[in-house]
N, C-alpha and C. Protein backbone atom coordinates (compact mmCIF):
# COMPACT_ATOMS: atom_id res chain seq x y z
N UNK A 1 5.67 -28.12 0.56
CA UNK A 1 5.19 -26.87 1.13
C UNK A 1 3.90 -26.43 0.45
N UNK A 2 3.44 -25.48 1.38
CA UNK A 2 1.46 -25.18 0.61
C UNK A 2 2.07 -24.03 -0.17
N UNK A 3 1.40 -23.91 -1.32
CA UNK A 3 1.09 -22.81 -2.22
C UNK A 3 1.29 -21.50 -1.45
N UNK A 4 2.02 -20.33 -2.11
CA UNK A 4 1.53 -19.06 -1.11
C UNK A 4 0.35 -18.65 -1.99
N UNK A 5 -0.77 -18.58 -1.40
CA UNK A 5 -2.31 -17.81 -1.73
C UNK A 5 -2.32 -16.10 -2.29
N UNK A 6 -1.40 -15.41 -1.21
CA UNK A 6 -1.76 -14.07 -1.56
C UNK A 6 -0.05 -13.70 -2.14
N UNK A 7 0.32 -13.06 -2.74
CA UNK A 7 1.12 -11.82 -2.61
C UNK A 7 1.64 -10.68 -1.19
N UNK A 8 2.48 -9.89 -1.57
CA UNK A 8 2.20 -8.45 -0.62
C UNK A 8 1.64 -7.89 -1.03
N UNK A 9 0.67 -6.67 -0.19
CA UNK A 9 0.21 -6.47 -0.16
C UNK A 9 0.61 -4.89 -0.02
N UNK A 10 0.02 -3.81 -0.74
CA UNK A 10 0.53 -2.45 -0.94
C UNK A 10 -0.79 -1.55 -1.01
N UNK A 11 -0.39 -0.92 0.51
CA UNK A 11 -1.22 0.07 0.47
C UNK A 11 -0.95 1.19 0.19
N UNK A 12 -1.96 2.09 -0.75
CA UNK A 12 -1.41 3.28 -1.27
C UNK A 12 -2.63 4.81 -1.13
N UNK A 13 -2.01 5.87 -0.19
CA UNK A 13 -3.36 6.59 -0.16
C UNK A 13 -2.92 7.94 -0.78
N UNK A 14 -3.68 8.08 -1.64
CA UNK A 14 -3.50 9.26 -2.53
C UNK A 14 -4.20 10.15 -2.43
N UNK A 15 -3.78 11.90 -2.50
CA UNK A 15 -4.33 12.73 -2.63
C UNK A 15 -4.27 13.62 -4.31
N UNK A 16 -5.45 14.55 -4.88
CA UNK A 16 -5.50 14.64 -5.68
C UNK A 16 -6.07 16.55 -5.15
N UNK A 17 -5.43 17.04 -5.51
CA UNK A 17 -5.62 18.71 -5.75
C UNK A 17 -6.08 19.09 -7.27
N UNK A 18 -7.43 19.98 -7.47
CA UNK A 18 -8.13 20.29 -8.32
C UNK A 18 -7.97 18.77 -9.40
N UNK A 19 -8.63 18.33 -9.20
CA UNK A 19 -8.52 16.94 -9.69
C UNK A 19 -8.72 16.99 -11.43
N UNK A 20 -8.67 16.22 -11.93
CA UNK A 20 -8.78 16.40 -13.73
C UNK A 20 -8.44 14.96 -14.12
N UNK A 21 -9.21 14.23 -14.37
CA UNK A 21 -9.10 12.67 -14.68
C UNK A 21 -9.32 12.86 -16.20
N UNK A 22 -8.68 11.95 -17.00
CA UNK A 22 -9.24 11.77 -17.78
C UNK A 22 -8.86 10.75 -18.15
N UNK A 23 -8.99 9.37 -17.32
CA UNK A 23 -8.35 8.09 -17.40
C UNK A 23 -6.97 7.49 -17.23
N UNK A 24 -6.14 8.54 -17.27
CA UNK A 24 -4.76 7.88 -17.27
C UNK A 24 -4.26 7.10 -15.59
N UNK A 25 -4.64 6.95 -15.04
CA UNK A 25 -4.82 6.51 -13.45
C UNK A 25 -5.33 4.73 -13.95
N UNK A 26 -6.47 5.15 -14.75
CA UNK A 26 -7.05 3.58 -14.55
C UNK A 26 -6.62 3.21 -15.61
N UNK A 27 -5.86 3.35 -17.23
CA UNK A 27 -5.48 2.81 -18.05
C UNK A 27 -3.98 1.98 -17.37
N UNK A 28 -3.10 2.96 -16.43
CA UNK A 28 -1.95 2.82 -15.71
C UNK A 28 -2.60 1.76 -14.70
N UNK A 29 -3.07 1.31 -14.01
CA UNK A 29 -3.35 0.29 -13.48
C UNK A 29 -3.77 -0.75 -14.13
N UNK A 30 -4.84 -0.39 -15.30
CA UNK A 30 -5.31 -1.40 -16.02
C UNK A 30 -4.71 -2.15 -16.81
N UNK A 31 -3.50 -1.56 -17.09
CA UNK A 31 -2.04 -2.53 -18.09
C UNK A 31 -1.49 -3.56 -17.04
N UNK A 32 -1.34 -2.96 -15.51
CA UNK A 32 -0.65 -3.78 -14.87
C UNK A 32 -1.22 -4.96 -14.19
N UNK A 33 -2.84 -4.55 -14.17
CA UNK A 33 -3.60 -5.75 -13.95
C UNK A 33 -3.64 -6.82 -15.20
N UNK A 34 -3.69 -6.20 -16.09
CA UNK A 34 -3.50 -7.34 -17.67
C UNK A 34 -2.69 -7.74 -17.56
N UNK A 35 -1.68 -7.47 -17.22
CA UNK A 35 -0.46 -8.06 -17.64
C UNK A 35 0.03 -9.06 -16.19
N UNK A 36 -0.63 -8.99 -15.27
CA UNK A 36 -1.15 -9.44 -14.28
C UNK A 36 0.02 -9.75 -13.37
N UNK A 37 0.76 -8.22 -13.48
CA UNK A 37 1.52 -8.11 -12.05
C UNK A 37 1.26 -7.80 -11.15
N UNK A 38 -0.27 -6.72 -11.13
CA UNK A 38 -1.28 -6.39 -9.49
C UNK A 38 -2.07 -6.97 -9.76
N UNK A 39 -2.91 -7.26 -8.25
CA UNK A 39 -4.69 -7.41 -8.65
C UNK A 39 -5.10 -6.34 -7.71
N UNK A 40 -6.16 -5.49 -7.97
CA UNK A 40 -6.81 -4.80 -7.59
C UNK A 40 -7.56 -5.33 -5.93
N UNK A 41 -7.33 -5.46 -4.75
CA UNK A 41 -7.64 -6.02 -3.62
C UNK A 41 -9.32 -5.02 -3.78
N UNK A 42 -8.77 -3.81 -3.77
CA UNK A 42 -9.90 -3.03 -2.73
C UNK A 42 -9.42 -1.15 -3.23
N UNK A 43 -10.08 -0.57 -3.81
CA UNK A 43 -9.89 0.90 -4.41
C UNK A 43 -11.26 1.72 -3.83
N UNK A 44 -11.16 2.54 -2.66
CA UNK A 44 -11.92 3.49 -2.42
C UNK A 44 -11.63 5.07 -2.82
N UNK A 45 -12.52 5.32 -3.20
CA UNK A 45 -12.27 6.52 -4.14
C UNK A 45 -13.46 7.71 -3.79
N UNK A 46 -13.10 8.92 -3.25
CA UNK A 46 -13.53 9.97 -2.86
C UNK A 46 -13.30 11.23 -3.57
N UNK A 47 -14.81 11.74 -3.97
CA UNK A 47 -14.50 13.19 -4.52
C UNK A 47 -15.15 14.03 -3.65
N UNK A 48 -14.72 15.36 -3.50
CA UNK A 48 -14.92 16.53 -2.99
C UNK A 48 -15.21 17.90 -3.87
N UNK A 49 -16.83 18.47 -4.38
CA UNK A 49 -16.60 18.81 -5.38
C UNK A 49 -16.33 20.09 -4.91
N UNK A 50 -16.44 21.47 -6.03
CA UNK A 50 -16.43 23.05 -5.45
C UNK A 50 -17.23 23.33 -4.42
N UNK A 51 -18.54 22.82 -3.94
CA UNK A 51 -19.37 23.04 -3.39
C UNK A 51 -19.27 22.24 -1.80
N UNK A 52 -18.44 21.40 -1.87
CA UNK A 52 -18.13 20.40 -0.81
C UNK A 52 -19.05 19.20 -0.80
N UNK A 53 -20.15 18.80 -1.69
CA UNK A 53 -20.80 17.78 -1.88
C UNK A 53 -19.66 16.65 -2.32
N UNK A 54 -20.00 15.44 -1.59
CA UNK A 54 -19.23 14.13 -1.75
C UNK A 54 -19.80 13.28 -2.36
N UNK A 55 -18.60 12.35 -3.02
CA UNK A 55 -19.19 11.19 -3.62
C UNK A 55 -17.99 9.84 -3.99
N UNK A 56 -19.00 8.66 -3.80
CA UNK A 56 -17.63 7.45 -3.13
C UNK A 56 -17.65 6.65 -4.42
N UNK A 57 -16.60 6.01 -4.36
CA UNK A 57 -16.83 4.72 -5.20
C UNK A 57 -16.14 3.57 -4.97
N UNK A 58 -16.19 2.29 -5.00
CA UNK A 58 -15.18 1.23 -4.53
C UNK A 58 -15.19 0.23 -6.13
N UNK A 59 -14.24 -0.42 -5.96
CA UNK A 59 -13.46 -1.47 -6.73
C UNK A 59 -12.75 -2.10 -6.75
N UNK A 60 -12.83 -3.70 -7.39
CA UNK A 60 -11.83 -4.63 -6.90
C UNK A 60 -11.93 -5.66 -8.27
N UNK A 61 -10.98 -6.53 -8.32
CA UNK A 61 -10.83 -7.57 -8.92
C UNK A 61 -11.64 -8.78 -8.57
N UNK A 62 -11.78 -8.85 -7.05
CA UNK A 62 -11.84 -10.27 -6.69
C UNK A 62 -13.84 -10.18 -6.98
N UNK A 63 -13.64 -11.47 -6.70
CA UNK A 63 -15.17 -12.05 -7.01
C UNK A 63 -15.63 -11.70 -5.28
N UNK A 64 -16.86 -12.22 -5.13
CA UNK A 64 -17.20 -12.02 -4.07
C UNK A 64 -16.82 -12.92 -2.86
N UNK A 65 -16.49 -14.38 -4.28
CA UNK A 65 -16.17 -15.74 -3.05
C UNK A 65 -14.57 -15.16 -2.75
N UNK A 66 -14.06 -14.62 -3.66
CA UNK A 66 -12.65 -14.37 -3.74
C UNK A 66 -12.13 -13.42 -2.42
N UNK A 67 -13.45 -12.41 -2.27
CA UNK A 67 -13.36 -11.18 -1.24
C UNK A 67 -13.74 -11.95 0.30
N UNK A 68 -14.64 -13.01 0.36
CA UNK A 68 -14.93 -13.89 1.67
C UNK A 68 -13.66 -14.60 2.28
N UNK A 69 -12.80 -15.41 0.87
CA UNK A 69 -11.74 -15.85 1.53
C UNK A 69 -10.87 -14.86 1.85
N UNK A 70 -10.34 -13.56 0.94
CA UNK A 70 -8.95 -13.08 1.40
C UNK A 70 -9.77 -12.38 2.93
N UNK A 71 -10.88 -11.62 3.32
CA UNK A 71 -11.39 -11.32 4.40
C UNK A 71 -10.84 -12.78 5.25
N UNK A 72 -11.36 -13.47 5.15
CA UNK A 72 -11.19 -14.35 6.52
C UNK A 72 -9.83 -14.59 6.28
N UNK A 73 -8.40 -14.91 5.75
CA UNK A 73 -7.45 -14.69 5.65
C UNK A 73 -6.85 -13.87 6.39
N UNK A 74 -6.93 -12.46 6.02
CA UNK A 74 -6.97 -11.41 6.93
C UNK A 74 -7.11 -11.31 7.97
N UNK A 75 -8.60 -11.35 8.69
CA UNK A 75 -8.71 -11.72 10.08
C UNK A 75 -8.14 -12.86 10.62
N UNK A 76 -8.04 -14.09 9.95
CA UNK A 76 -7.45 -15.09 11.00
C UNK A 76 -5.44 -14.58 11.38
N UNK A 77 -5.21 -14.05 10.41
CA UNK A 77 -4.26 -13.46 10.67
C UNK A 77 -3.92 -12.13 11.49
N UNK A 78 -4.58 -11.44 11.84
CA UNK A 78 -5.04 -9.86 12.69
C UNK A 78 -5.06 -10.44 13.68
N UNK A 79 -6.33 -11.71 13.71
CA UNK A 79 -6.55 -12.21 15.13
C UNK A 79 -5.67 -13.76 16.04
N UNK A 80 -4.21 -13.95 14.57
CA UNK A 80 -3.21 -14.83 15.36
C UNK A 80 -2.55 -13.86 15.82
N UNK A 81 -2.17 -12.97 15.83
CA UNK A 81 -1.39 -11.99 16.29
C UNK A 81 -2.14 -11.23 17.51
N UNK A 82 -2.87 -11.16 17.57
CA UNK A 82 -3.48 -10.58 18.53
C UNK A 82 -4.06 -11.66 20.09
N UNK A 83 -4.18 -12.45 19.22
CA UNK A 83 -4.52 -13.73 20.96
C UNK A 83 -4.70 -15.46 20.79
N UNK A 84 -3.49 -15.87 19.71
CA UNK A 84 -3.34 -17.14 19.27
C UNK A 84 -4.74 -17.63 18.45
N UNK A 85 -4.21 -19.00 18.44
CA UNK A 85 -5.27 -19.71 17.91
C UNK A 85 -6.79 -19.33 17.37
N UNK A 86 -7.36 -19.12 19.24
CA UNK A 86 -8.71 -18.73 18.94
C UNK A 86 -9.38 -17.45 18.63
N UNK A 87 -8.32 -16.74 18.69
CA UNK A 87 -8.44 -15.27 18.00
C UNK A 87 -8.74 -15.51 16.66
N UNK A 88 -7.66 -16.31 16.27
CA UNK A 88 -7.18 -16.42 14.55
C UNK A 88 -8.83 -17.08 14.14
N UNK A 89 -9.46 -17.95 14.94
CA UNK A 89 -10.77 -18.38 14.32
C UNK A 89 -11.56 -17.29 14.31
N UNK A 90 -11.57 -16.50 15.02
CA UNK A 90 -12.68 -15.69 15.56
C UNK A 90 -12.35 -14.36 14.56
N UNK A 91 -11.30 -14.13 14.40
CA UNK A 91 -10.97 -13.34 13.41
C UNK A 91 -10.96 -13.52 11.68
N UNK A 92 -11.29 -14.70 11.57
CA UNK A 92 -11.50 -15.33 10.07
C UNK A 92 -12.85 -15.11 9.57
N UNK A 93 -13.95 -15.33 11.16
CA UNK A 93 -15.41 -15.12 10.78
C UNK A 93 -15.41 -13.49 10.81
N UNK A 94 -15.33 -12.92 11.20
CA UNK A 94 -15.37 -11.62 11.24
C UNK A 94 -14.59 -10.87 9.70
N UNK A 95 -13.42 -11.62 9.80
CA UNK A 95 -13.28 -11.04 8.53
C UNK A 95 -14.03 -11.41 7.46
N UNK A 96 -14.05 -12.73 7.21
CA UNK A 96 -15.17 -12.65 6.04
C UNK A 96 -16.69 -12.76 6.14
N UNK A 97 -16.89 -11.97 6.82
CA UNK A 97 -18.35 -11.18 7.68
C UNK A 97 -18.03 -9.77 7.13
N UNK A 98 -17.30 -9.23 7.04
CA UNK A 98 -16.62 -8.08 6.45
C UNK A 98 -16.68 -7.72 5.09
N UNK A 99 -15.98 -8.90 4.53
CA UNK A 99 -16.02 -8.94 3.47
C UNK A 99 -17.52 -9.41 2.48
N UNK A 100 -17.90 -9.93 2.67
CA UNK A 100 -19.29 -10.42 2.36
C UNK A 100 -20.15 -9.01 2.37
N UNK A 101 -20.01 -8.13 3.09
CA UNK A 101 -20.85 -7.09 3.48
C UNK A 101 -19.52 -6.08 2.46
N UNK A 102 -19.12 -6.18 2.27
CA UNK A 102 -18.17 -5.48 1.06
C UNK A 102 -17.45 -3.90 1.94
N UNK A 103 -17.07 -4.18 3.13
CA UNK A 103 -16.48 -3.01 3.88
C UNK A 103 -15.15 -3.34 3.77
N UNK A 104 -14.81 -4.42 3.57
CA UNK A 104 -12.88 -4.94 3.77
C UNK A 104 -12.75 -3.39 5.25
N UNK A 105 -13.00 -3.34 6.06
CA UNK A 105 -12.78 -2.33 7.09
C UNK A 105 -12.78 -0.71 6.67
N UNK A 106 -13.05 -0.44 5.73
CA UNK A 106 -13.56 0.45 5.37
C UNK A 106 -15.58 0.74 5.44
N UNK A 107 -15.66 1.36 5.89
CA UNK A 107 -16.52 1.95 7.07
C UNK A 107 -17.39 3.56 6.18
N UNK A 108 -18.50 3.61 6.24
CA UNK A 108 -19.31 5.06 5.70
C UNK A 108 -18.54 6.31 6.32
N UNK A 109 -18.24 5.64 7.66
CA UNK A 109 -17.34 6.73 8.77
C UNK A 109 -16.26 6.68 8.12
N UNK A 110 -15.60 5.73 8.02
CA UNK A 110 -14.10 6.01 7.50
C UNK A 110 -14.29 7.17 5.69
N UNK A 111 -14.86 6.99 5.48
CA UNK A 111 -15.73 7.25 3.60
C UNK A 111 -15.49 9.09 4.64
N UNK A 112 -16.33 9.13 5.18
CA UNK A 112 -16.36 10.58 5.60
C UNK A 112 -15.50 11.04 6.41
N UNK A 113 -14.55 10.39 6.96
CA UNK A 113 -13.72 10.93 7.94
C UNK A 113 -12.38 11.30 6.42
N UNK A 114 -12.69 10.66 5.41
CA UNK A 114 -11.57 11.32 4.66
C UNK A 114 -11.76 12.69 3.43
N UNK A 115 -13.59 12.66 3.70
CA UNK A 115 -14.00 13.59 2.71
C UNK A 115 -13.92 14.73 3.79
N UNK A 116 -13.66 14.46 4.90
CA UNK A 116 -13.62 16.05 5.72
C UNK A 116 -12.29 15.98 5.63
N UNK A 117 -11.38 15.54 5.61
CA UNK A 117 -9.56 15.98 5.81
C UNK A 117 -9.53 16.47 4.35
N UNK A 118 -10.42 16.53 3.19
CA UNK A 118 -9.54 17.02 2.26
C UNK A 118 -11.18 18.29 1.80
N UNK A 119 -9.79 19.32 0.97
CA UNK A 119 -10.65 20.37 0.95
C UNK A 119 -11.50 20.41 -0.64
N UNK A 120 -12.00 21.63 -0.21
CA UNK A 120 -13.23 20.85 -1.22
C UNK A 120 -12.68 21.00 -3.00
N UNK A 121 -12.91 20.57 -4.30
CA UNK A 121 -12.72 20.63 -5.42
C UNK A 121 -11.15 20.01 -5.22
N UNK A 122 -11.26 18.44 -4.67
CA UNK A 122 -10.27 17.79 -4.60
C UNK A 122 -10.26 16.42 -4.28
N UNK A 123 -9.93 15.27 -3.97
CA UNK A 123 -10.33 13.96 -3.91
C UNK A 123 -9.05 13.14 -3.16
N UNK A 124 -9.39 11.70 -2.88
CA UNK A 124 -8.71 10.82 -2.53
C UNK A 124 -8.91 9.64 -2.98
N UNK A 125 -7.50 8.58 -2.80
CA UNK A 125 -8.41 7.17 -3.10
C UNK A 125 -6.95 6.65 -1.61
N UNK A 126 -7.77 5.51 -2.18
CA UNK A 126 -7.17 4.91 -0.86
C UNK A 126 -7.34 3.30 -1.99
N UNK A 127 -5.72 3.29 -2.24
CA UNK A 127 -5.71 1.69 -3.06
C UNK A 127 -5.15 0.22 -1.85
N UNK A 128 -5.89 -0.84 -2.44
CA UNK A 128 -5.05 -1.92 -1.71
C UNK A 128 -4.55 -2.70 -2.97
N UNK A 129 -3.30 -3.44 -3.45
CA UNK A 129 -2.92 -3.82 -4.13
C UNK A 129 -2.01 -4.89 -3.96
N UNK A 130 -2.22 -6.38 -4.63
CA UNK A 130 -1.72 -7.71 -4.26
C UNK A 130 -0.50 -7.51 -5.21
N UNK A 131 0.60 -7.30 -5.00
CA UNK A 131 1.95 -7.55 -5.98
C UNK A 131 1.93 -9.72 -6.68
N UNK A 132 1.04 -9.21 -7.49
CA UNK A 132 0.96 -10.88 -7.67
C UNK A 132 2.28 -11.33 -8.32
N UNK A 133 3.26 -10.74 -9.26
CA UNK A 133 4.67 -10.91 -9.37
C UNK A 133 5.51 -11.14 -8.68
N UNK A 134 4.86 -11.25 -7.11
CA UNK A 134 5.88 -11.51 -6.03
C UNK A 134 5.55 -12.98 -5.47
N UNK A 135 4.32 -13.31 -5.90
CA UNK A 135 4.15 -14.67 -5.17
C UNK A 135 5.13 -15.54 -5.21
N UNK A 136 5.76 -16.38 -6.31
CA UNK A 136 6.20 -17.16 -7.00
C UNK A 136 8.02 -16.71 -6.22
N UNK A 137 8.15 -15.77 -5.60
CA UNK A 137 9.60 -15.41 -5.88
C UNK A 137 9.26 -15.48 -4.05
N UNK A 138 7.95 -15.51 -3.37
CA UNK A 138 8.06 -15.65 -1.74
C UNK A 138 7.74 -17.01 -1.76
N UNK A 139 7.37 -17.18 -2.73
CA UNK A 139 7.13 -19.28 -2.33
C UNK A 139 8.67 -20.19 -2.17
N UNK A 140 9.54 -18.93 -2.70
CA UNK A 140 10.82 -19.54 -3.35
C UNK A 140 12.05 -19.50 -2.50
N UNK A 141 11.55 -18.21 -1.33
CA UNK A 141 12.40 -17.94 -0.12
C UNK A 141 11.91 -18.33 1.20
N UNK A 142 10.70 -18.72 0.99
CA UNK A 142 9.93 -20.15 2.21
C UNK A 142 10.37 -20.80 1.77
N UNK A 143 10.74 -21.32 0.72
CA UNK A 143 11.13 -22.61 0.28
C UNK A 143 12.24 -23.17 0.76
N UNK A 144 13.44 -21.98 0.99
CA UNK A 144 14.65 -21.63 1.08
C UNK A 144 15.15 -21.65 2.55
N UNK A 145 13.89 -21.72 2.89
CA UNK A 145 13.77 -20.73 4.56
C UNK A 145 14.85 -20.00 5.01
N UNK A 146 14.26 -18.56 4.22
CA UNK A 146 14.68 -17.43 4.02
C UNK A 146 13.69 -16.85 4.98
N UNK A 147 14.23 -15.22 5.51
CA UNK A 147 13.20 -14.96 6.44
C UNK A 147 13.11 -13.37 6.08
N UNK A 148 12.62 -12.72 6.18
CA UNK A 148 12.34 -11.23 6.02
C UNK A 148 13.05 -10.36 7.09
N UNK A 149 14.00 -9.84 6.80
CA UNK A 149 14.75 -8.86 7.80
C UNK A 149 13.97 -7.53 7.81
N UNK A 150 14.35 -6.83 6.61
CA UNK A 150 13.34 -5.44 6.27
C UNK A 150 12.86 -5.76 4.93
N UNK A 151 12.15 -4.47 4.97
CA UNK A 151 11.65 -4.53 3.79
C UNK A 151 10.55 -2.52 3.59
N UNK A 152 10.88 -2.48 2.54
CA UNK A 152 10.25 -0.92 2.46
C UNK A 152 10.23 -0.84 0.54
N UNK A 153 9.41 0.84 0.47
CA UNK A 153 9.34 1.41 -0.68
C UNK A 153 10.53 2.30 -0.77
N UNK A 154 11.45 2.11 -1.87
CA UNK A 154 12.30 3.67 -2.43
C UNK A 154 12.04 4.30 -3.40
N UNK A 155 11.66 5.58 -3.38
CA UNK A 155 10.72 6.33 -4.33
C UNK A 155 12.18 6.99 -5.01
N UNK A 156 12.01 7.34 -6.20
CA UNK A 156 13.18 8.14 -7.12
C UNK A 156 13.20 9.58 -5.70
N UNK A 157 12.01 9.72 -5.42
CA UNK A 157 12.70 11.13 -4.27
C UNK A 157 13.81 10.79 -2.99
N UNK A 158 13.24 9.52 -2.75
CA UNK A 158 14.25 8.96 -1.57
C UNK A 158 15.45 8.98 -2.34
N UNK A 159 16.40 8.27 -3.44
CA UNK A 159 17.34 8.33 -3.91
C UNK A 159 17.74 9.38 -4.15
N UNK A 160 17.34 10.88 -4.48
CA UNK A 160 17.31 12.33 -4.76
C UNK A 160 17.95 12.69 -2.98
N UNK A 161 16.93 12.39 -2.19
CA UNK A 161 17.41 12.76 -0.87
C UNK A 161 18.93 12.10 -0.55
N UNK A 162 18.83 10.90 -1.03
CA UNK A 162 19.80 10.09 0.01
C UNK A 162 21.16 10.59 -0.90
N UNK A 163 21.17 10.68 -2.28
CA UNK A 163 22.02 11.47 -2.99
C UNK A 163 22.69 12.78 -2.79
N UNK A 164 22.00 13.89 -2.08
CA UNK A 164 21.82 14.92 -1.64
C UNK A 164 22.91 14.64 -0.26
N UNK A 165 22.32 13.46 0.90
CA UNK A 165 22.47 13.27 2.24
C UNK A 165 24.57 13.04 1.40
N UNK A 166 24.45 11.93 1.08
CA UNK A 166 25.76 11.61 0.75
C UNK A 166 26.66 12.69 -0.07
N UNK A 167 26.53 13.29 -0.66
CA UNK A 167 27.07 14.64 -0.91
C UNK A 167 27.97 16.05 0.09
N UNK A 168 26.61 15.60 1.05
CA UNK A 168 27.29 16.30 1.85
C UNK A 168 28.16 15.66 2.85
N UNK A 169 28.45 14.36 3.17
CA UNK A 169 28.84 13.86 4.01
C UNK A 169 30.45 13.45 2.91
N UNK A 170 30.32 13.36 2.03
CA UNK A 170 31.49 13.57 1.42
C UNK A 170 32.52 14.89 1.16
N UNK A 171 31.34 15.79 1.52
CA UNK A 171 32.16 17.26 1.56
C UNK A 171 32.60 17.21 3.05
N UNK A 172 31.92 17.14 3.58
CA UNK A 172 32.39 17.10 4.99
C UNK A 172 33.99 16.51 5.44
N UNK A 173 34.01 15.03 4.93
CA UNK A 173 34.85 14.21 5.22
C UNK A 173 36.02 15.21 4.05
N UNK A 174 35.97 15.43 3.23
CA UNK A 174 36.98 16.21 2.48
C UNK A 174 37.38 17.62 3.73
N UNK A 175 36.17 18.16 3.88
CA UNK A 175 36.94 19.54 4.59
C UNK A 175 37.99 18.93 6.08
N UNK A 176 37.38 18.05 6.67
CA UNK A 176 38.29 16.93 7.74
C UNK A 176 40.08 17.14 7.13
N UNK A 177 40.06 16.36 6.00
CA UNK A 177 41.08 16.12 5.84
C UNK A 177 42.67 17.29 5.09
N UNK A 178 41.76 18.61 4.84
CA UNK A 178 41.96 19.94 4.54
C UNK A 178 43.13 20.53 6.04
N UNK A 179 43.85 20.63 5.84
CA UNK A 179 44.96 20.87 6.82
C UNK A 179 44.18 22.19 7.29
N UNK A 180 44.28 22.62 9.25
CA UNK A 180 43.86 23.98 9.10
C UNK A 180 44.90 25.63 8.59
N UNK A 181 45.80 24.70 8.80
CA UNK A 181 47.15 25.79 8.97
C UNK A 181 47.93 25.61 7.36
N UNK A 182 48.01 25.95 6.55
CA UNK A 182 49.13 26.10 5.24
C UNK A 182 50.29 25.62 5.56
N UNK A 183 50.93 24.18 5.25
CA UNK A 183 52.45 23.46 5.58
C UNK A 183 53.51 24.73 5.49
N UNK A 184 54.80 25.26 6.38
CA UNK A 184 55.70 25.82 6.09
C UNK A 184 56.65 25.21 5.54
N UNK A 185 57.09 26.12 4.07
CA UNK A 185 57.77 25.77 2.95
C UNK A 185 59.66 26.22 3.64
């Protein structure tokens, strides 16, 4: 079997109210790139100051040859799904036409369509992130031919909710079984 190339892939878009950096964002990523369980795909980053003046920034791991292939990757994949084969070619040049020009589909428009949704003396980023700790463990369930049923994020709040959900569905099922009438003695 071929190598798997990429990881999953995790997109993450964050908002930031009265913002206050003082590195702990990029030290917290920067351990996990050392230690080289993410790689940094693609980090667009938007501030909004008191005044409403904007300002962008982007970042990535990959090299530039690195950003040409996962682009055409990308597209040949966008464009097998979208109209076979010759999509998938046509979508490989385009993507790494994309990438080469350093937009990964991120756009000046897209840059400003997110500095107007957020208000001003506040920011966004918008991360893409390769779970490279996962390669090795999807090479292993292709291997297996294993197939992906679902798959999602559970945040400690989802478990809080779903904790909450089950709580009550256990009270419930208790009041069920609560006789309505007092047995005569």
């Amino acid at each position: 079997m071929a190598k798997v190339l990429y990881g999953p892939m995790h997109l993450l878009v964050i908002g930031f109210k009265n913002p206050d950096f003082h590195g702990q964002i990029r030290q917290a990523l920067g351990s996990a790139m050392e230690a080289g369980t993410v790689r940094l795909i693609d980090l667009r980053f938007v501030y909004k100051d008191a005044d409403g003046n904007v300002s962008s920034l982007e970042a990535s791991q990959l090299s530039d040859e690195e950003r040409e292939r996962f682009g055409a990757a990308v597209g040949a994949l966008i464009g097998l799904g979208a109209g076979g084969e010759e999509e998938a070619r046509r979508g490989a040049e385009m993507g790494a036409m994309a990438a080469a020009r350093r937009t990964f589909g991120m756009t000046a428009e897209d840059v400003q369509s997110i500095s107007d949704a957020i208000p001003n003396d506040s920011a966004a980023a918008v991360f893409l992130i390769e779970h490279l700790w996962a390669k090795e463990f999807k090479e292993a369930l292709r291997d297996t031919n294993a197939y992906l049923i679902a798959e999602g994020i559970v945040t400690p709040e989802a478990l809080v909710m779903a904790g909450a959900a089950l709580e009550e569905a256990v009270e419930a099922a208790e009041e069920e079984k609560k006789p309505l009438v007092a047995p005569a003695r």
